[in-house]
Protein backbone atom coordinates (compact mmCIF):
# COMPACT_ATOMS: atom_id res chain seq x y z
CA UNK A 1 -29.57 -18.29 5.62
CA UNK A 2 -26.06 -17.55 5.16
CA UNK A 3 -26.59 -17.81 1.34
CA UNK A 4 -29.39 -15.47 1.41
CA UNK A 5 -27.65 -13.08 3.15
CA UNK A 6 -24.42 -12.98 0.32
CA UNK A 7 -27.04 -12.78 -2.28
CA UNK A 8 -28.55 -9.62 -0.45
CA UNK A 9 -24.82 -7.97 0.12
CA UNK A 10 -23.87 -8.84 -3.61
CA UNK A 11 -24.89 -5.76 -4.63
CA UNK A 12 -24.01 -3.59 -2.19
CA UNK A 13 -20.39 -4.58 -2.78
CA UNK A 14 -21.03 -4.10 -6.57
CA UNK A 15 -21.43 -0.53 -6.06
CA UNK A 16 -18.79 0.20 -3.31
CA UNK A 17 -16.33 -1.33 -5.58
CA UNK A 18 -17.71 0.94 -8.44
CA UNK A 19 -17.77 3.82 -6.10
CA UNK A 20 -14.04 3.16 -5.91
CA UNK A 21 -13.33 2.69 -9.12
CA UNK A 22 -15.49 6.23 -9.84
CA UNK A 23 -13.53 7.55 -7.24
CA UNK A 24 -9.78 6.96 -8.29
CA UNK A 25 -10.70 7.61 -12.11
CA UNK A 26 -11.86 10.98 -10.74
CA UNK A 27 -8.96 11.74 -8.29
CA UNK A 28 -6.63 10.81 -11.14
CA UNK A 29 -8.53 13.28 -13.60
CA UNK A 30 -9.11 16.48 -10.82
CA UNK A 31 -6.96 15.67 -8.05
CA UNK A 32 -7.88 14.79 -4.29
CA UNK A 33 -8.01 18.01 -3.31
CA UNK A 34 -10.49 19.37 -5.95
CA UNK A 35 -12.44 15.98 -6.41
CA UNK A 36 -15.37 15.94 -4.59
CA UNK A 37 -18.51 13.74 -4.04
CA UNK A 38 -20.47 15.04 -6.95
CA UNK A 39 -17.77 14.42 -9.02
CA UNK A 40 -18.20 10.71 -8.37
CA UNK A 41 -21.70 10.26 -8.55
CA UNK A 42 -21.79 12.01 -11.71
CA UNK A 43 -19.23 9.33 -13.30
CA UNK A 44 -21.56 6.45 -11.79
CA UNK A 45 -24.29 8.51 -13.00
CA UNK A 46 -26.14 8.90 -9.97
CA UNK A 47 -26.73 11.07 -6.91
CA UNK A 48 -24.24 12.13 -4.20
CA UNK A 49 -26.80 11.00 -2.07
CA UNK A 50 -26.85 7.49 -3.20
CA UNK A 51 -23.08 7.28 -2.66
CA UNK A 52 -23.67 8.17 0.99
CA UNK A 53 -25.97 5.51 1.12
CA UNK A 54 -22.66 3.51 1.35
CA UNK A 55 -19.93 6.24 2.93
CA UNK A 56 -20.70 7.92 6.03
CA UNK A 57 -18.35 10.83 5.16
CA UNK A 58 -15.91 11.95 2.19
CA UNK A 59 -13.28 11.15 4.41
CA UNK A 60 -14.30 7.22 4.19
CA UNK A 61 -14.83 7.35 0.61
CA UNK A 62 -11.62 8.98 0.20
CA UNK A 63 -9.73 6.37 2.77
CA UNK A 64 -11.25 3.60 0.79
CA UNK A 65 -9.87 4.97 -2.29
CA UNK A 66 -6.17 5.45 -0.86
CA UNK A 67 -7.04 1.77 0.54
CA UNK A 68 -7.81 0.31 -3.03
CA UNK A 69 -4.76 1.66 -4.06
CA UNK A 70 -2.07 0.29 -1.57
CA UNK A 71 -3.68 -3.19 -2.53
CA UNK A 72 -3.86 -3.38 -6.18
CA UNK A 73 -0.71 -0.98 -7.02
CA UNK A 74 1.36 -0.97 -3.97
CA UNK A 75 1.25 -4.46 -3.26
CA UNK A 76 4.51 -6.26 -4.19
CA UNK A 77 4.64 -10.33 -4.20
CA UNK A 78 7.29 -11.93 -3.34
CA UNK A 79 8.47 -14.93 -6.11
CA UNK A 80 6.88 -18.17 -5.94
CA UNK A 81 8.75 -19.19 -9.37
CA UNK A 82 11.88 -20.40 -6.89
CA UNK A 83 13.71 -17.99 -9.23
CA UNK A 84 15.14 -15.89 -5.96
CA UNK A 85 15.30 -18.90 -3.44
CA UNK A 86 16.59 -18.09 0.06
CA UNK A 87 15.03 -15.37 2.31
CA UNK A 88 17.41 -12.61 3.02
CA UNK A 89 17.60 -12.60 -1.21
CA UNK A 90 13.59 -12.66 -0.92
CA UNK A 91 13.44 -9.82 2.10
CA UNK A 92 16.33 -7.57 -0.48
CA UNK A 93 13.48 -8.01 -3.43
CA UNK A 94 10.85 -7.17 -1.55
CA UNK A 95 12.00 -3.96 0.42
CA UNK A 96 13.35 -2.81 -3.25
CA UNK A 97 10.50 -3.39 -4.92
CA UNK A 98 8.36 -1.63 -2.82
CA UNK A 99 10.25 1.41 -2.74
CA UNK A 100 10.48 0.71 -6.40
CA UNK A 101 6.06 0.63 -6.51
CA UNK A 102 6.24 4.31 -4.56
CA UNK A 103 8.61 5.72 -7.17
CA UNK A 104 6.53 4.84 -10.07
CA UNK A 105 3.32 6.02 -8.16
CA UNK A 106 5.45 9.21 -8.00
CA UNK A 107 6.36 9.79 -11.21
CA UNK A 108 3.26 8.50 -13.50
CA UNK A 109 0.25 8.52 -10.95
CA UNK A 110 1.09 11.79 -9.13
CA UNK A 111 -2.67 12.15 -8.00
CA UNK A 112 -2.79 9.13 -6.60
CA UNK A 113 0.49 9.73 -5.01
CA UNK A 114 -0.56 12.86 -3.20
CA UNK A 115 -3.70 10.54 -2.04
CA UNK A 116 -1.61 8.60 0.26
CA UNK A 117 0.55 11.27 1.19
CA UNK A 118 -2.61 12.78 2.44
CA UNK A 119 -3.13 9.42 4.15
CA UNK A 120 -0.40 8.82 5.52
CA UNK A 121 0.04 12.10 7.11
CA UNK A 122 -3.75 11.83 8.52
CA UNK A 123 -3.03 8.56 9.60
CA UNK A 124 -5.99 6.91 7.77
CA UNK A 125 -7.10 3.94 8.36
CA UNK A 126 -5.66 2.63 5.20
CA UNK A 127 -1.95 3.72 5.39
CA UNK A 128 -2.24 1.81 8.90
CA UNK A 129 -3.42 -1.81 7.10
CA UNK A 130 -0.40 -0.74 4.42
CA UNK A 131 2.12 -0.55 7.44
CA UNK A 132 0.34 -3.59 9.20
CA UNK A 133 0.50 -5.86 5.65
CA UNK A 134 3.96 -4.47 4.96
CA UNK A 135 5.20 -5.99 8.60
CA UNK A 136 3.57 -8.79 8.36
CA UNK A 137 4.99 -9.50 4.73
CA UNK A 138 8.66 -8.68 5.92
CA UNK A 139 7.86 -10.70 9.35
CA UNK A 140 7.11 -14.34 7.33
CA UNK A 141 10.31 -13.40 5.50
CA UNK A 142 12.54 -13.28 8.54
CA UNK A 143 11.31 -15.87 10.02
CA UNK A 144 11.71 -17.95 6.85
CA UNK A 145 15.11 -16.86 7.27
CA UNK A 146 15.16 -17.98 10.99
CA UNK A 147 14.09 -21.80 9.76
CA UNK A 148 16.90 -22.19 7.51
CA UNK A 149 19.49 -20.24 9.62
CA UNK A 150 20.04 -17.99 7.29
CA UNK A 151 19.17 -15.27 9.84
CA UNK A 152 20.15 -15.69 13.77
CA UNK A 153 17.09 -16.42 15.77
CA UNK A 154 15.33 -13.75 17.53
CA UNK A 155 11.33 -12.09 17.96
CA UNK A 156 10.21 -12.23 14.59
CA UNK A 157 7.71 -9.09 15.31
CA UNK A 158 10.46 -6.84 16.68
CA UNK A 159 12.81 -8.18 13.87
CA UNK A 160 10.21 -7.36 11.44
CA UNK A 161 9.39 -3.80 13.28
CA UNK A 162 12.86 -3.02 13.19
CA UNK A 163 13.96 -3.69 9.51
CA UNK A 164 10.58 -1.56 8.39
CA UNK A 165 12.07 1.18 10.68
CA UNK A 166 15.29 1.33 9.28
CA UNK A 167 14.06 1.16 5.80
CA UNK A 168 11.17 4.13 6.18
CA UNK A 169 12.53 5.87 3.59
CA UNK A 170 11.90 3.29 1.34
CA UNK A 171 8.24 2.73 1.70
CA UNK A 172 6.68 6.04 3.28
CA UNK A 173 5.10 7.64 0.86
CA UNK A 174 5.53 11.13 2.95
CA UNK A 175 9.59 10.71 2.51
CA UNK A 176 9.35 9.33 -1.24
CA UNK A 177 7.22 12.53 -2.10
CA UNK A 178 10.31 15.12 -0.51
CA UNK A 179 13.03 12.53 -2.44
CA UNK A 180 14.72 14.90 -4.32
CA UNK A 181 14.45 14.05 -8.10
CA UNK A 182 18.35 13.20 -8.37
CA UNK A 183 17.46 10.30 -6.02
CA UNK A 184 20.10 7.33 -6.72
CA UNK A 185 18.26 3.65 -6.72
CA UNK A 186 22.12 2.81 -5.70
CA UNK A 187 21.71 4.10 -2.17
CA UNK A 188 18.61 1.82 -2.04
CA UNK A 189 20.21 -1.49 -2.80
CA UNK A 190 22.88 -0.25 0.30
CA UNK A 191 20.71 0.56 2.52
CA UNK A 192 19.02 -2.54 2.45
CA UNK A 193 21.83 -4.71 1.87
CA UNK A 194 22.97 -3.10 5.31
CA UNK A 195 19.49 -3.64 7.08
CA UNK A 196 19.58 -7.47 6.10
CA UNK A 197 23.01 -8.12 6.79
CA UNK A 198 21.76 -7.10 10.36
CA UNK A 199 19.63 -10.19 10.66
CA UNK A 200 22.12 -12.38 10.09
């Protein structure tokens, strides 16, 4: 039954994933505010209709979009090569790197950046799992850093809530975008070099 019933929704998550994949190409090539949903279905080569068939609304296309995005080009992994070993070094690379991932997304995808501006000042549903993931990532971190007491002990959620406060204008794509362009990457290694030391 269960078998039967992936088989059926194989498909179906064929073309949402191509829907996607339509949709970015297009928002890179006209922009999120001038791509629409014909736009799309002509790239798949198909109706606007049959991409509501899967979308209730632009706005969930769009979301899903923004949504692909954080995961495959926002997402930063932490080493698993033992190369950067203890966790406060781990949390430094992490919080850097992501700010690093919205700089680049800045400067050479600039349509895609202004997508999760948009999201993130609407609140989508998407920028929320990108704050929830980016917690959670920090969170196992710190409380990595509890285990070997290399951080004191303490509520890993408000530890984790607190250190992605601080660093907000690391990772929020709404700040990154009104960064002025003499930005120093200096002031970035401080500020979280500040924000860690706090956890110790």
């Amino acid at each position: 039954m269960e078998v039967g019933k992936t088989a059926r929704n194989q498909p179906q998550a064929e073309y949402v994933s191509r829907i996607v994949e339509a949709g970015t190409a297009a928002c890179r090539l006209y922009g999120p505010s001038k791509t629409n949903v014909a736009d799309i279905a002509r790239l798949l080569e198909r109706s606007p209709a049959s991409v509501y068939n899967f979308f209730p609304s632009k706005a969930a296309i769009w979301d899903a979009i923004a949504g692909n995005f954080f995961e495959t080009d926002l997402r930063f992994t932490t080493s698993a090569d033992g190369e950067v070993a203890g966790a406060a070094d781990r949390l430094k690379e992490t919080a850097l790197a992501q700010h690093q991932l919205m700089l680049e997304a800045r400067h050479g995808d600039s349509q895609m950046f202004n997508l999760i501006v948009l999201a993130a000042e609407g609140s989508w549903p998407s920028f929320s799992h990108y704050l929830k993931r980016f917690q959670s990532d920090v969170g196992e971190l710190i409380a990595a850093g509890i285990a070997t007491e290399e951080f004191a002990p303490g509520n890993v959620g408000a530890a984790a809530s607190c250190f992605c406060a601080s660093l907000i204008a690391l990772w929020d794509p709404r700040i990154i975008a009104a960064l002025p362009s003499s930005h120093c990457e200096i002031s970035a290694h401080e500020l979280v070099s500040f924000v860690v030391a706090s956890l110790r």
